[in-house]
Protein backbone atom coordinates (compact mmCIF):
# COMPACT_ATOMS: atom_id res chain seq x y z
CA UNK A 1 -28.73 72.14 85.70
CA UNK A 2 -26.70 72.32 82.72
CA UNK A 3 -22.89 73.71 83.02
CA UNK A 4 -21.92 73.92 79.79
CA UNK A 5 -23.37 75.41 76.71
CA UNK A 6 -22.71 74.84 73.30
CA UNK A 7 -23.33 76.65 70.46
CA UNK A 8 -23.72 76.49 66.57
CA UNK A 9 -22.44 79.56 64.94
CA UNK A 10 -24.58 80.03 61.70
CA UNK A 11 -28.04 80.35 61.79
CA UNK A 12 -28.03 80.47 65.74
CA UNK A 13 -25.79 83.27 66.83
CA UNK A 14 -24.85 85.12 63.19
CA UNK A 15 -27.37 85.29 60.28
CA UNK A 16 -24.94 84.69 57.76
CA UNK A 17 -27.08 84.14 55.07
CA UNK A 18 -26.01 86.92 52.95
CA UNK A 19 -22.40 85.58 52.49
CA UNK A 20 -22.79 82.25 52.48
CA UNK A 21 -25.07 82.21 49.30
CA UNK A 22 -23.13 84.99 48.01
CA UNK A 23 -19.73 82.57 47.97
CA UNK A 24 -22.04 79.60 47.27
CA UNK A 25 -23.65 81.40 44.33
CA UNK A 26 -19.79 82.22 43.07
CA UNK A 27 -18.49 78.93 43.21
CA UNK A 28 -21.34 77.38 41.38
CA UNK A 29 -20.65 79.96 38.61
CA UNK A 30 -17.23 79.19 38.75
CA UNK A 31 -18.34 75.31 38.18
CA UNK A 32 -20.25 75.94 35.22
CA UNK A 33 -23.90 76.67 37.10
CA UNK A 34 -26.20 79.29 36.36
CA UNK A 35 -27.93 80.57 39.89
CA UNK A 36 -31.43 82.57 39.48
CA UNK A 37 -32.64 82.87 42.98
CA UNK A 38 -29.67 82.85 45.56
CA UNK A 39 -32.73 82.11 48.33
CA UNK A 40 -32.54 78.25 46.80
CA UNK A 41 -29.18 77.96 48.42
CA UNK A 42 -30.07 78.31 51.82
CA UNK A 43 -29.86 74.82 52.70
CA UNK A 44 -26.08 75.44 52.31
CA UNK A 45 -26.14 77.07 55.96
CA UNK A 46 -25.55 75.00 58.62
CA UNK A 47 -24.19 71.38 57.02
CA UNK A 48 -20.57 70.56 55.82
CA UNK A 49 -20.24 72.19 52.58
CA UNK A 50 -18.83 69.69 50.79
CA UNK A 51 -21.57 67.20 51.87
CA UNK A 52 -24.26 70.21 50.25
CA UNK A 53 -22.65 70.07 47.13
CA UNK A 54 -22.55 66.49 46.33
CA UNK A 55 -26.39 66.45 47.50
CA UNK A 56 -27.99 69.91 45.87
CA UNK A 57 -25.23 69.93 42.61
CA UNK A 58 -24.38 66.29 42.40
CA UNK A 59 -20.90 66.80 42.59
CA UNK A 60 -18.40 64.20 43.05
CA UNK A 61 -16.14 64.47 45.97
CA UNK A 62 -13.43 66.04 43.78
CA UNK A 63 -15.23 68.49 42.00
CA UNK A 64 -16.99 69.51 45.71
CA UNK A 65 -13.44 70.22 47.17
CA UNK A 66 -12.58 72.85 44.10
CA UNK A 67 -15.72 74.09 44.40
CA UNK A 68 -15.07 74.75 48.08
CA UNK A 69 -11.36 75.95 47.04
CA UNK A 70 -14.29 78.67 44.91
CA UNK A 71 -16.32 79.10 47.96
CA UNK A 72 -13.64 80.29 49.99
CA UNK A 73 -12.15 82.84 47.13
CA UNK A 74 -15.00 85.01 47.81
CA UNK A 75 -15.45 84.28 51.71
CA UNK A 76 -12.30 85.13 52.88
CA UNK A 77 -12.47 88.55 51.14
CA UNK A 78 -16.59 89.32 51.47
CA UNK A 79 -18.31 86.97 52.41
CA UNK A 80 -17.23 86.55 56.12
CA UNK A 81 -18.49 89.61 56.83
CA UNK A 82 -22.07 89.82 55.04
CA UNK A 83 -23.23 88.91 58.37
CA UNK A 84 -25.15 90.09 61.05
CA UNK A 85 -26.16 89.41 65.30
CA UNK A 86 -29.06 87.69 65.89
CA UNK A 87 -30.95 89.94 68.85
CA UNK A 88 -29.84 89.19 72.14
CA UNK A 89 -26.86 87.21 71.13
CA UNK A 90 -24.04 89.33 73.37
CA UNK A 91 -26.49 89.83 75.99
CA UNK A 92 -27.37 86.08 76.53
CA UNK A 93 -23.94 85.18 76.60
CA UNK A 94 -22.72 87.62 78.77
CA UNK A 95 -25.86 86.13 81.53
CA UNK A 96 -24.78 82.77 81.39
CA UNK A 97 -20.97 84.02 81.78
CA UNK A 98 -22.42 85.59 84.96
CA UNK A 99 -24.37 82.66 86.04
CA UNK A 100 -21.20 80.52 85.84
CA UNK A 101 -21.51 78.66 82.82
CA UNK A 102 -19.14 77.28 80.38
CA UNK A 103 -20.06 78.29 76.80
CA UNK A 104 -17.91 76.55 73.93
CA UNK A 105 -18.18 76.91 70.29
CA UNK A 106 -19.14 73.78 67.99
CA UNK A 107 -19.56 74.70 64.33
CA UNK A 108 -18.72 72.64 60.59
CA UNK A 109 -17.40 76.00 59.90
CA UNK A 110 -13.37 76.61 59.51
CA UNK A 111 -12.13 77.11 62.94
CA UNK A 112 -9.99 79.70 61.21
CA UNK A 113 -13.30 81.54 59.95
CA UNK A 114 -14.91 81.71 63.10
CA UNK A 115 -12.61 83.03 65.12
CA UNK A 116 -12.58 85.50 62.64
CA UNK A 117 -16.44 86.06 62.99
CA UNK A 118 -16.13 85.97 67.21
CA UNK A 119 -13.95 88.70 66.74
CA UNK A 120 -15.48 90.85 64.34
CA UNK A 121 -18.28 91.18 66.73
CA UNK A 122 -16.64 91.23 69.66
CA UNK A 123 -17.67 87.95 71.03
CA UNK A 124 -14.38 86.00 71.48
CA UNK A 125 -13.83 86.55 75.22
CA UNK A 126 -17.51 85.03 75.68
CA UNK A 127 -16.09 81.22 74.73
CA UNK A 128 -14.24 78.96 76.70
CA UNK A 129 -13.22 77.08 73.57
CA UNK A 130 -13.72 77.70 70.16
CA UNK A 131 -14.17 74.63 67.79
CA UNK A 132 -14.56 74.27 64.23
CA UNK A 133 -13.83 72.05 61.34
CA UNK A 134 -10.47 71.54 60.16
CA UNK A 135 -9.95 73.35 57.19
CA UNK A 136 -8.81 70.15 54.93
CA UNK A 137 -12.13 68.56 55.81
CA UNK A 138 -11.10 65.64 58.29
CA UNK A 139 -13.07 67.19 60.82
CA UNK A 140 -16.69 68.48 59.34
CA UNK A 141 -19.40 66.46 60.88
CA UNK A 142 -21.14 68.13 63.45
CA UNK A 143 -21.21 64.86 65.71
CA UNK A 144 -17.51 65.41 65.85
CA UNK A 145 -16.86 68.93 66.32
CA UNK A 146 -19.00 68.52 69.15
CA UNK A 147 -16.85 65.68 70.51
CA UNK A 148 -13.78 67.42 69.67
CA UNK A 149 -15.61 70.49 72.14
CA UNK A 150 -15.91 68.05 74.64
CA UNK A 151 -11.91 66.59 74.45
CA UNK A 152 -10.74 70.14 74.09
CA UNK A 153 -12.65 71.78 76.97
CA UNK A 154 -11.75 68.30 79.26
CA UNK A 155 -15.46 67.50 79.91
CA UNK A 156 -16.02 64.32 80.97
CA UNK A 157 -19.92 63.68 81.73
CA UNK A 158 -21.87 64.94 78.32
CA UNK A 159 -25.26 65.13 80.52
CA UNK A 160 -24.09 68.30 82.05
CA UNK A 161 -24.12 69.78 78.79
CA UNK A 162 -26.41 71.30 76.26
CA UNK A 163 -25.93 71.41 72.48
CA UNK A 164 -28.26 74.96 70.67
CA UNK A 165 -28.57 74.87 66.88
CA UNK A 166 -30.72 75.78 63.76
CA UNK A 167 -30.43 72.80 62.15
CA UNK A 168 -30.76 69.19 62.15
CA UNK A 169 -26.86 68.42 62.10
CA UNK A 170 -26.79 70.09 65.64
CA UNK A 171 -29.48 68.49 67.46
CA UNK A 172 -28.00 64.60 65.47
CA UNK A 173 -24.84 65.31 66.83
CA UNK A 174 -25.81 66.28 70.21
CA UNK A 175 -27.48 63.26 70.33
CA UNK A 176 -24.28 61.32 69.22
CA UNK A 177 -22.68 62.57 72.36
CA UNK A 178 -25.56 61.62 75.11
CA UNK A 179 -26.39 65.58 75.57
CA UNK A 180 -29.99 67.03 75.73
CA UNK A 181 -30.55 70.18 72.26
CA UNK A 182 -31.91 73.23 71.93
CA UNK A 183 -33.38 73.91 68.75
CA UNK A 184 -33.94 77.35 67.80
CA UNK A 185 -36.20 78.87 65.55
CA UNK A 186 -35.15 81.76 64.33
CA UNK A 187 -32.79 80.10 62.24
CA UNK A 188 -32.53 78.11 59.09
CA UNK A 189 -34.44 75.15 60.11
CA UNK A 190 -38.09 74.35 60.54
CA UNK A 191 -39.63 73.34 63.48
CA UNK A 192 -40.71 70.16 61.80
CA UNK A 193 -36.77 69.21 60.84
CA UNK A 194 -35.71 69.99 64.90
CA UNK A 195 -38.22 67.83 66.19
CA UNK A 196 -38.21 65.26 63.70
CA UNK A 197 -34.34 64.82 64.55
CA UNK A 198 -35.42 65.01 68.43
CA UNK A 199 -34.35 68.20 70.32
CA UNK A 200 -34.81 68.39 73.60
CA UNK A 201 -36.66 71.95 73.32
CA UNK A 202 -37.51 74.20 70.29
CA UNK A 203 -37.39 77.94 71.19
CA UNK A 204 -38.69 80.56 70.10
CA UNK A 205 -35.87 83.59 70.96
CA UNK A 206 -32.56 83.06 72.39
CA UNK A 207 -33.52 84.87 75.36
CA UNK A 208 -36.36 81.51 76.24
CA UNK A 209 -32.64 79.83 76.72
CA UNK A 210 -32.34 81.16 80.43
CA UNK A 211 -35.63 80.13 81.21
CA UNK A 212 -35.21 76.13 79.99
CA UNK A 213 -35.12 73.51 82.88
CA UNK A 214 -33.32 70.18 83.10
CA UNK A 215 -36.08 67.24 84.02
C-alpha cells in the first residue's frame, strides 16, 4: 500500500482558474498583449509560468521573468484568492490522515503562495510538508519539487509513494522519481494528455482515490 501521498495544488485540490488567468491576462496587458477570451489561457495552470510564457507568448527568458514580476502584482492582491475547493478535498484528506498516511504538498507554485492558499481554506494542518517552487525560479520543475518533497519529508524508498495531479508535469515528474500517478480528471488536463504521459490511474473524483490498489 502506498504511505505517502502527494499532491498538486492547482487544478487537483483548488480550481484556481479564475485568478490565474485573471493575473495572466494582466501581465500580458502589461507586456503589450491584447487578451479576448481569458479561457485561451488555461494552459497557464499547472506548468512553471515562466516556461508558459516563452511557449504560448514567445517570450524570451527576460521578458518572461517581468512578466511574472506582472503576474504576481495582481496575485498577491486578488488573484490568490479567486479560488475555490474542489468537492471532497477536506474530507479526503482528513480519511487518509485517519488511515495513517503521510500527505505532502508538491506544486511549481511559490511555496510562499501556497501556504497562503492551505491556509485560507483551512487545510494546512492536513500536510506533513508543504513544497513549492522557490520564488526566484531555481526550483520550478515539477520533477524537482517532487524530489525536494521527498528530501524534505526524509523518504527514502519513492515506491511507497504516490504522486495525484491534473496535468502532465505531475504524472512526468512522478515518473522522474520511480513513484506510481494518479491522474485526475476533474482538472485541467485531458484524459488523453495523463495517459499519454503514463499515469498509473486516471480518476474520475477524488473520492475514487481511497478505493485505488497497489499491484
Amino acid at each position: 500500500m502506498y504511505q505517502t501521498i502527494l499532491f498538486d495544488l492547482d487544478g487537483t485540490l483548488t480550481d484556481s482558474s479564475l485568478g490565474i488567468t485573471n493575473s495572466v491576462a494582466y501581465a500580458l496587458e502589461k507586456m503589450g498583449f491584447t487578451v479576448s477570451d481569458k479561457q485561451e489561457l488555461l494552459p497557464f495552470i499547472g506548468p512553471p509560468l515562466s516556461e508558459s510564457f516563452q511557449r504560448y507568448y514567445h517570450l524570451s527568458e527576460k521578458e518572461s521573468q517581468q512578466a511574472i514580476v506582472f503576474y504576481r502584482e495582481y496575485f498577491t492582491e486578488k488573484g490568490i484568492f479567486e479560488n475555490s475547493l474542489y468537492p471532497d478535498v477536506e474530507e479526503i484528506l482528513k480519511q487518509l490522515k485517519l488511515d495513517g498516511k503521510q500527505i505532502l504538498l508538491a506544486t511549481s507554485k511559490p511555496e510562499p503562495f501556497a501556504r497562503i492558499i492551505l491556509d485560507y481554506f483551512y487545510l494546512t494542518e492536513y500536510f506533513d510538508e508543504i513544497v513549492g517552487a522557490t520564488m526566484d525560479g531555481t526550483l520550478s520543475a515539477k520533477g524537482d519539487v517532487i524530489a525536494h518533497a521527498l528530501k524534505r519529508a526524509s523518504i527514502t524508498n519513492p515506491a511507497t509513494c504516490l504522486m495525484i495531479g491534473d496535468r502532465k508535469h505531475d504524472i512526468l515528474g512522478a515518473k522522474s522519481n520511480q513513484m506510481d500517478s494518479v491522474g485526475v480528471l476533474y482538472g485541467f488536463g485531458s484524459r488523453e494528455e495523463l495517459s499519454r504521459a503514463g499515469a498509473t490511474f486516471i480518476i474520475d473524483g477524488l473520492s475514487d482515490l481511497l478505493t485505488l490498489k497497489k499491484d
